[in-house]
C-alpha atoms as a PDB file:
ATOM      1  CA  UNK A   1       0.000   0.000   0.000  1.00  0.00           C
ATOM      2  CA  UNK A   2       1.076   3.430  -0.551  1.00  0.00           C
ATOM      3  CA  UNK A   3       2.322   5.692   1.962  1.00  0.00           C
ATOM      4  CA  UNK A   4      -0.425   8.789   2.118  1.00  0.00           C
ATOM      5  CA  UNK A   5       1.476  12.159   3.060  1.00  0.00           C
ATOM      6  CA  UNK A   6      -0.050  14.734   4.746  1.00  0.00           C
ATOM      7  CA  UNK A   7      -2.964  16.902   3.077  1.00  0.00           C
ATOM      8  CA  UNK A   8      -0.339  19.684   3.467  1.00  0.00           C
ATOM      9  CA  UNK A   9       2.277  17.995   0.925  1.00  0.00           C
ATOM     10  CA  UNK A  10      -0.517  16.975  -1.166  1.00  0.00           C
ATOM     11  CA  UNK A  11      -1.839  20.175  -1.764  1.00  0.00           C
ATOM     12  CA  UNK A  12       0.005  23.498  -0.932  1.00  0.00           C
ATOM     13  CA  UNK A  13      -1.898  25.294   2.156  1.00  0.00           C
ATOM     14  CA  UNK A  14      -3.508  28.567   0.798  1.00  0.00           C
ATOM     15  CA  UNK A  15      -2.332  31.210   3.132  1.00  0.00           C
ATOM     16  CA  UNK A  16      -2.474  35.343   3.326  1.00  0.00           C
ATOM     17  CA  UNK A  17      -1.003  35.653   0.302  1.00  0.00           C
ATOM     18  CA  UNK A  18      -2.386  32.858  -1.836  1.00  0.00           C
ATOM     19  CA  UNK A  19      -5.640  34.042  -0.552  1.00  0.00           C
ATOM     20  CA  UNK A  20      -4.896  37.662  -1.593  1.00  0.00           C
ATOM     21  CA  UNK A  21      -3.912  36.529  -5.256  1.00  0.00           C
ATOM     22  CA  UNK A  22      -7.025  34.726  -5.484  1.00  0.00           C
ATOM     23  CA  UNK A  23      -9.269  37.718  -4.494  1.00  0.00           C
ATOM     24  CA  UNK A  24      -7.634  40.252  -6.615  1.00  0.00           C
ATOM     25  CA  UNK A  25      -7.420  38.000  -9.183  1.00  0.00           C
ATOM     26  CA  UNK A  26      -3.584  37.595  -9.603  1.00  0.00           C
ATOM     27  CA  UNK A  27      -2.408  34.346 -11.462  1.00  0.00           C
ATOM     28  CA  UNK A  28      -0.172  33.851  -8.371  1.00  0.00           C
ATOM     29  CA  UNK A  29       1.078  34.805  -4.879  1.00  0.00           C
ATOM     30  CA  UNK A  30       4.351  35.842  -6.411  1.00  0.00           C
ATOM     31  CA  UNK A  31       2.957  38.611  -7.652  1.00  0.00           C
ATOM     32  CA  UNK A  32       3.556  40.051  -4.238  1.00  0.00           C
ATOM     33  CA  UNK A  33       7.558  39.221  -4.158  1.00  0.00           C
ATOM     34  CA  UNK A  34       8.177  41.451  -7.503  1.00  0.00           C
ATOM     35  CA  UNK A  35       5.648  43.970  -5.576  1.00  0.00           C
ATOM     36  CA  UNK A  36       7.697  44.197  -2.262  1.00  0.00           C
ATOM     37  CA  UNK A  37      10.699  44.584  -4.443  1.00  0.00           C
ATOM     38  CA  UNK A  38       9.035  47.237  -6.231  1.00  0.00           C
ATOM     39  CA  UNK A  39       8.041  49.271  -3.655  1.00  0.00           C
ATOM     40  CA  UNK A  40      11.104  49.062  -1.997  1.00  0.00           C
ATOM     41  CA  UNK A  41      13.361  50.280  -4.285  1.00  0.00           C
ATOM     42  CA  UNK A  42      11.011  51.923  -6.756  1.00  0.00           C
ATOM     43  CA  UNK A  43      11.870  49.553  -9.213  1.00  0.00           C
ATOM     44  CA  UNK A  44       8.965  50.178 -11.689  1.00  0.00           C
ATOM     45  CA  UNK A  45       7.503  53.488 -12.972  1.00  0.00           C
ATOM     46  CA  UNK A  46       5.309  54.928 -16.149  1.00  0.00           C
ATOM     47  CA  UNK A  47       6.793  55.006 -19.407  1.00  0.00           C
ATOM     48  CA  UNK A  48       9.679  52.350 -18.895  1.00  0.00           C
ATOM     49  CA  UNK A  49       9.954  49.582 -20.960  1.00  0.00           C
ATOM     50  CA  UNK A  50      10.184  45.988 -19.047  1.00  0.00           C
ATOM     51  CA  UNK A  51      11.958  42.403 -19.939  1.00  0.00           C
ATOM     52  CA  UNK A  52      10.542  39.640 -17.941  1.00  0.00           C
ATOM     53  CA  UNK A  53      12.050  36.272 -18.294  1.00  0.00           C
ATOM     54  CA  UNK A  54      10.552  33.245 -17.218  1.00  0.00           C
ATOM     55  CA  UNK A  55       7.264  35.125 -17.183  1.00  0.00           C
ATOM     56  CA  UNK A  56       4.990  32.072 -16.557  1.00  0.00           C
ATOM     57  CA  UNK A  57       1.743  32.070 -15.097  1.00  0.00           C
ATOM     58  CA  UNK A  58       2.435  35.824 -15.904  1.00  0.00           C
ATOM     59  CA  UNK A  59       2.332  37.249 -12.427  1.00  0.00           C
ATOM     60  CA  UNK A  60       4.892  39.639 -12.730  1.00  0.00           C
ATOM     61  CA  UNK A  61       4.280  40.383 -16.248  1.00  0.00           C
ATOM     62  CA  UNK A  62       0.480  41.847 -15.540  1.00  0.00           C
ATOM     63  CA  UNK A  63       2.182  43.867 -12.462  1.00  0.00           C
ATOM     64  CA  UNK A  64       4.998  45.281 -14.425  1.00  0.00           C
ATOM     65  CA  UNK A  65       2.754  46.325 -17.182  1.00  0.00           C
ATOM     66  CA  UNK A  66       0.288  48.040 -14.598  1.00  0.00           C
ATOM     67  CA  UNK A  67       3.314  49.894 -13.189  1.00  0.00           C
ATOM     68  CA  UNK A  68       4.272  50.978 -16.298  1.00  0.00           C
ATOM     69  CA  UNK A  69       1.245  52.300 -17.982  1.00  0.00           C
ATOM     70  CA  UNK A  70       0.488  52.579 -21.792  1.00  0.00           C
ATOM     71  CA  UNK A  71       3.346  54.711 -21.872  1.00  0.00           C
ATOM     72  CA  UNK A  72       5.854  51.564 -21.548  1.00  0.00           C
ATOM     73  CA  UNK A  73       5.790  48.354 -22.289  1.00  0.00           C
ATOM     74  CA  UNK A  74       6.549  44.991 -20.962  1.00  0.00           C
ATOM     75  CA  UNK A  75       7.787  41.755 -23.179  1.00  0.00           C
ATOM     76  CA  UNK A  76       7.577  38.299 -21.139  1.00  0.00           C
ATOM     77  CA  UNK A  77       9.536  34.979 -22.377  1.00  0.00           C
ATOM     78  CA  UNK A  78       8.838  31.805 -20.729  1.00  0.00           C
ATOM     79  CA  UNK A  79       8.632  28.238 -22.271  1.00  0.00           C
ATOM     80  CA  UNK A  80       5.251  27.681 -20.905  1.00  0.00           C
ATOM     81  CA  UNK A  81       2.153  29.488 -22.661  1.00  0.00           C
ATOM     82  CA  UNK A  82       0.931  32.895 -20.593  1.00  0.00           C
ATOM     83  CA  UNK A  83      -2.981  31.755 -20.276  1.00  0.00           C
ATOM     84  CA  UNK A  84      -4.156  35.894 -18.986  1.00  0.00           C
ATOM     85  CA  UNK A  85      -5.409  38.963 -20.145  1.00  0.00           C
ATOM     86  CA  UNK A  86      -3.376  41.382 -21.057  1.00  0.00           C
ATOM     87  CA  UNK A  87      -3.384  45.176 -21.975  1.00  0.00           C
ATOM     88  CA  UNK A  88      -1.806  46.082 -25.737  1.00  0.00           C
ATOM     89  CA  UNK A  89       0.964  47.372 -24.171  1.00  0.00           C
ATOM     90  CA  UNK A  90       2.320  43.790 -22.855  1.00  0.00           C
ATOM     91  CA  UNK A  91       3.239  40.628 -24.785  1.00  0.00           C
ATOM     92  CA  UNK A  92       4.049  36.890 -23.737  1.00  0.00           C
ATOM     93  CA  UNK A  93       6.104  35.016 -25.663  1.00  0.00           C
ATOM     94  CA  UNK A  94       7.091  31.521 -26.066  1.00  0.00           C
ATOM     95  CA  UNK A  95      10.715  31.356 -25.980  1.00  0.00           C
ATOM     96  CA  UNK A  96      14.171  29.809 -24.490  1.00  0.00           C
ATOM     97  CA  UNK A  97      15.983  32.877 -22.684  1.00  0.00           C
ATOM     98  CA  UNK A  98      18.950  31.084 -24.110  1.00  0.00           C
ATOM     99  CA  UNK A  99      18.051  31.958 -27.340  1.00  0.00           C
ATOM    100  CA  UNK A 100      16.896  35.170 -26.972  1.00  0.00           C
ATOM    101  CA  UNK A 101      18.312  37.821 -29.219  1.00  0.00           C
ATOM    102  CA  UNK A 102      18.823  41.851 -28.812  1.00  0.00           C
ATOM    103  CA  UNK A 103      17.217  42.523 -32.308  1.00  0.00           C
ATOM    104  CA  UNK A 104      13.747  40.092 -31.174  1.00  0.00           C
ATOM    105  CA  UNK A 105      13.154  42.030 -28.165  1.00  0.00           C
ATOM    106  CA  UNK A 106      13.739  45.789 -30.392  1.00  0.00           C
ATOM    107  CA  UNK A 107      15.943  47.657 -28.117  1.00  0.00           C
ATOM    108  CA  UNK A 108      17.147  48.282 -24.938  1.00  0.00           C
ATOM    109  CA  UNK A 109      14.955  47.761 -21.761  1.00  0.00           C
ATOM    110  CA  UNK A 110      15.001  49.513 -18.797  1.00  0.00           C
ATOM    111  CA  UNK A 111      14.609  46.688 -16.176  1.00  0.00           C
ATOM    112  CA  UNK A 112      14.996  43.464 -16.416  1.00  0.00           C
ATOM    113  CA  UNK A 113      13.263  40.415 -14.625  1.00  0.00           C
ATOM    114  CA  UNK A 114      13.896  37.188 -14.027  1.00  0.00           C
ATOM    115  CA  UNK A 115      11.831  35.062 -12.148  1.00  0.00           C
ATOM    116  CA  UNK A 116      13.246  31.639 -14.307  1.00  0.00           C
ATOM    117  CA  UNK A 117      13.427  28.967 -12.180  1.00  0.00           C
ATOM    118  CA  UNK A 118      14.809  24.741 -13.131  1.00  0.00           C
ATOM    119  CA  UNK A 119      13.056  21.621 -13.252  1.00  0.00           C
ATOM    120  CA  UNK A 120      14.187  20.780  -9.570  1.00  0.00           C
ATOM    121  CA  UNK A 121      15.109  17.440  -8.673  1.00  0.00           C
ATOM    122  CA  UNK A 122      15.501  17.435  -4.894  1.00  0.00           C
ATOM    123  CA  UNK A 123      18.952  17.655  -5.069  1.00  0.00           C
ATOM    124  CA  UNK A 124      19.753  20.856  -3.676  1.00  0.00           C
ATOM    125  CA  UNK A 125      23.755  21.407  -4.653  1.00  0.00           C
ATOM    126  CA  UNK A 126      22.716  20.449  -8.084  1.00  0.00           C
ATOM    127  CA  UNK A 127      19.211  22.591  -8.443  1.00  0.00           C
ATOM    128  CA  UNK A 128      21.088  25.526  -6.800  1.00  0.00           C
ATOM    129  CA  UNK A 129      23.642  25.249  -9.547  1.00  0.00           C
ATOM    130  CA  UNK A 130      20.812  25.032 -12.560  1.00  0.00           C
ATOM    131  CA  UNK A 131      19.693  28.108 -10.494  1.00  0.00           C
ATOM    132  CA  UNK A 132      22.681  29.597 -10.808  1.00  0.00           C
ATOM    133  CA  UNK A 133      22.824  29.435 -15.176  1.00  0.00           C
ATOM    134  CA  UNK A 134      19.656  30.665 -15.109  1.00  0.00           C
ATOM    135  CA  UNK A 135      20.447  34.146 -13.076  1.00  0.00           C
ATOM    136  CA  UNK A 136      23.688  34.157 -14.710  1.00  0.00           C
ATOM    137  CA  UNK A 137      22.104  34.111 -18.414  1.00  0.00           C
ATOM    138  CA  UNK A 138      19.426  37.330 -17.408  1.00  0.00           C
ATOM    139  CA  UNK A 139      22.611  39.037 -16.335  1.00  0.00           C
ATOM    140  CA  UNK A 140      24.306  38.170 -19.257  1.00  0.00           C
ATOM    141  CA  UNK A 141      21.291  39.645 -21.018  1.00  0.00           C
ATOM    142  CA  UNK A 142      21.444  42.617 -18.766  1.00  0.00           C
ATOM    143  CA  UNK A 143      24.769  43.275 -20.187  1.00  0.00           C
ATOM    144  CA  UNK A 144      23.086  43.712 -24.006  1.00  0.00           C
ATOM    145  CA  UNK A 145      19.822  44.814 -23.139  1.00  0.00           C
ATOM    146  CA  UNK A 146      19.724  46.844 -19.965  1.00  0.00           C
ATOM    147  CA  UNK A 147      20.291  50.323 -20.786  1.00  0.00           C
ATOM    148  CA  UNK A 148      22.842  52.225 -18.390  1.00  0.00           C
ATOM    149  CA  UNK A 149      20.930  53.198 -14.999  1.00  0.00           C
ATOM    150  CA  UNK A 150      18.369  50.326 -15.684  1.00  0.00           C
ATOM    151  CA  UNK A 151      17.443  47.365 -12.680  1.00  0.00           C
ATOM    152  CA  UNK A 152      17.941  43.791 -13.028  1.00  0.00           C
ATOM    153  CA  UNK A 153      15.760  41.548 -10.616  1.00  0.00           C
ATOM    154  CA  UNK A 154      17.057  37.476 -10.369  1.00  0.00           C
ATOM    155  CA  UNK A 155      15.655  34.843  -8.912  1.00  0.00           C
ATOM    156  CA  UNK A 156      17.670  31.934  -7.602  1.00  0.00           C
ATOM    157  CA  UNK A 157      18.080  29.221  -4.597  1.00  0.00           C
ATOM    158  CA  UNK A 158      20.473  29.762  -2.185  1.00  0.00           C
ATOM    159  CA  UNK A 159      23.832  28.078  -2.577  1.00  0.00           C
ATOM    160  CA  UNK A 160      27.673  29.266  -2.977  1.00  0.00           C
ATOM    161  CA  UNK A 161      27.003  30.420  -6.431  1.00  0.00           C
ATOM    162  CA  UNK A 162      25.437  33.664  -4.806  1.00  0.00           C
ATOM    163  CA  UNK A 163      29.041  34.940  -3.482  1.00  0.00           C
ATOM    164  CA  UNK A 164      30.388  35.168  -7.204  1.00  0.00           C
ATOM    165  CA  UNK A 165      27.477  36.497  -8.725  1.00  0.00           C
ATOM    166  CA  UNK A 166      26.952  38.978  -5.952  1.00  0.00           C
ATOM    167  CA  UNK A 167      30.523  40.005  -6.912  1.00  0.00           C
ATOM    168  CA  UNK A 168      30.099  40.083 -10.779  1.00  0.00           C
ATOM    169  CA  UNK A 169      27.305  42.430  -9.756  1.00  0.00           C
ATOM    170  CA  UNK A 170      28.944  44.768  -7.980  1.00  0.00           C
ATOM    171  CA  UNK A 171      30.993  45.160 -11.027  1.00  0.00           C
ATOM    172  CA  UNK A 172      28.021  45.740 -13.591  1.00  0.00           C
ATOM    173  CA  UNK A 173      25.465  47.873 -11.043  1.00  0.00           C
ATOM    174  CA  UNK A 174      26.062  50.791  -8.450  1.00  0.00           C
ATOM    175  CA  UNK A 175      24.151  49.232  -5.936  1.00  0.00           C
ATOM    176  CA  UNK A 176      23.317  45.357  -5.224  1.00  0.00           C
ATOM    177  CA  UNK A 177      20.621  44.294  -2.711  1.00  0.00           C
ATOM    178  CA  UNK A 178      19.697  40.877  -1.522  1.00  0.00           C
ATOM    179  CA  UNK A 179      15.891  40.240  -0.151  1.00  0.00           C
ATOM    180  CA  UNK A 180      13.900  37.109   0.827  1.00  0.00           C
ATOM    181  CA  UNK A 181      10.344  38.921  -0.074  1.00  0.00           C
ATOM    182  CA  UNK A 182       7.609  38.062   2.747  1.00  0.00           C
ATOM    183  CA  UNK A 183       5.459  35.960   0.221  1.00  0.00           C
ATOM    184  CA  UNK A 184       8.264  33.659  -0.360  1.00  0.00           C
ATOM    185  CA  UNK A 185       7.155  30.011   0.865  1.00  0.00           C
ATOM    186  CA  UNK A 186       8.383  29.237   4.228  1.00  0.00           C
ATOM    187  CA  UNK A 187      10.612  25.635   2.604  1.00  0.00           C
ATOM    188  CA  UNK A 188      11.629  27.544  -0.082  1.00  0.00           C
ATOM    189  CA  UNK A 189      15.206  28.300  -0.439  1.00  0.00           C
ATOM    190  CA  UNK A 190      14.807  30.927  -3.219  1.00  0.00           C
ATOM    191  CA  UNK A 191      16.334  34.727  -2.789  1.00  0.00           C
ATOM    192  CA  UNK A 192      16.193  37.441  -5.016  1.00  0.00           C
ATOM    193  CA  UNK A 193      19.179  39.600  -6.162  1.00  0.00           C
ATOM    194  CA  UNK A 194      18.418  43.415  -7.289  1.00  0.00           C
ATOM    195  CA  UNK A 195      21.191  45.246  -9.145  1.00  0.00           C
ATOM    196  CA  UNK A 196      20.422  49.475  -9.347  1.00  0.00           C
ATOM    197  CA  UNK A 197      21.830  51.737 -11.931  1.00  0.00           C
ATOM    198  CA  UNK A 198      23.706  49.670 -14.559  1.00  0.00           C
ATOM    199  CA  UNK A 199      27.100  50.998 -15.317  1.00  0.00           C
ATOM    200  CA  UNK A 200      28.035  52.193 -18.839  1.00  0.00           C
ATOM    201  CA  UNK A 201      29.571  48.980 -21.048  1.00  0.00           C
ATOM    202  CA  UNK A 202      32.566  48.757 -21.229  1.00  0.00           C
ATOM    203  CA  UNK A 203      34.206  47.873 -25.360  1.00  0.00           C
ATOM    204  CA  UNK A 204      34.704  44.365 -24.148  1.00  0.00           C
ATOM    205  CA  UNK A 205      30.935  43.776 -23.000  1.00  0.00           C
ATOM    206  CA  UNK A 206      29.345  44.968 -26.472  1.00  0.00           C
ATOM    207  CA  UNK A 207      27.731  42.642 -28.527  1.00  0.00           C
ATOM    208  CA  UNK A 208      25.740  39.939 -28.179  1.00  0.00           C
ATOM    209  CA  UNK A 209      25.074  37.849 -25.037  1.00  0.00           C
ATOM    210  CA  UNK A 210      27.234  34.818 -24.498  1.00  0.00           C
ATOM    211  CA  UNK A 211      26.063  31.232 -25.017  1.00  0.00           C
END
């Protein structure tokens, strides 16, 4: 006979959050991560023009496009389908941010997002390392993309791979912030990284983003 877990590992408890999302009619609680983030550091305003990879259930997308008004826009890439309603000013795409190119997305953005996350498979050294690849191909997109001054948001799970790209970022950005948002699941592991006002390229960083 099979063991029978707990109703709590069947089906993921609805708290505040999950409960808020449902009455406001978000596609999910993590709207409220990209939110805190937001507000924080005034992330998001009218008129910019917003890159959100790994856009999926399209959360983030619908917030960034609110924040940014018909003014902006906001272009979302995930490999999954983006099943909402959107205003004309945002777009979700199906695509592989690997093979994402600076002439597809038609200029420079002025924040990037990146709320990509792996297929997990319990391991956590090796999921915290396909973590890793992913937060280390938005900033390698940031580099092409991200006009100078712009924001980078990445998601990733917490492992050593956060001391060298905390360092690389300190390079690229004038600021670097770390934050575990309140609507973050209590057994996650995931943190976010913000980078603030993108320095100028450099000759050696033109061109387009590494494979």
């Amino acid at each position: 006979m099979a063991r029978r877990g707990r109703s709590g590992r069947q089906q993921r408890h609805q708290d505040h959050f999950g409960r808020r999302a449902k009455s406001e009619g978000r596609p999910a609680r993590s709207v409220y991560k990209l939110e805190e983030i937001d507000q924080r550091w005034r992330l998001l305003r009218s008129g910019m023009r917003i890159l959100d990879l790994g856009c999926s259930p399209g959360s983030w997308l619908q917030y960034a496009a609110e924040r940014v008004g018909p003014k902006g826009s906001a272009i979302g890439y995930d490999l999954k389908d983006v099943n909402i309603s959107l205003p004309a000013h945002a777009e979700a795409r199906i695509g592989d941010a690997f093979e994402v190119s600076a002439d597809e997305i038609g200029g420079q953005v002025d924040v990037l997002l990146s709320d990509m996350a792996p297929a997990t498979m319990g391991h956590h050294k090796t999921d915290a390392l396909r973590s890793a690849a992913l937060a280390e191909r938005a900033l390698d997109l940031a580099v092409i993309l991200l006009r100078p001054g712009g924001g980078v948001v990445v998601k990733l799970l917490e492992g050593g791979e956060i001391v060298d790209l905390v360092k690389r970022m300190r390079v690229e950005y004038e600021k670097v912030e770390r934050i575990r948002p309140k609507a973050t699941r209590k057994e996650s592991t995931e943190i976010f990284l913000v980078g603030l006002g993108k320095n100028a390229p450099s000759e050696n960083n033109e061109g387009e983003p590494q494979e």
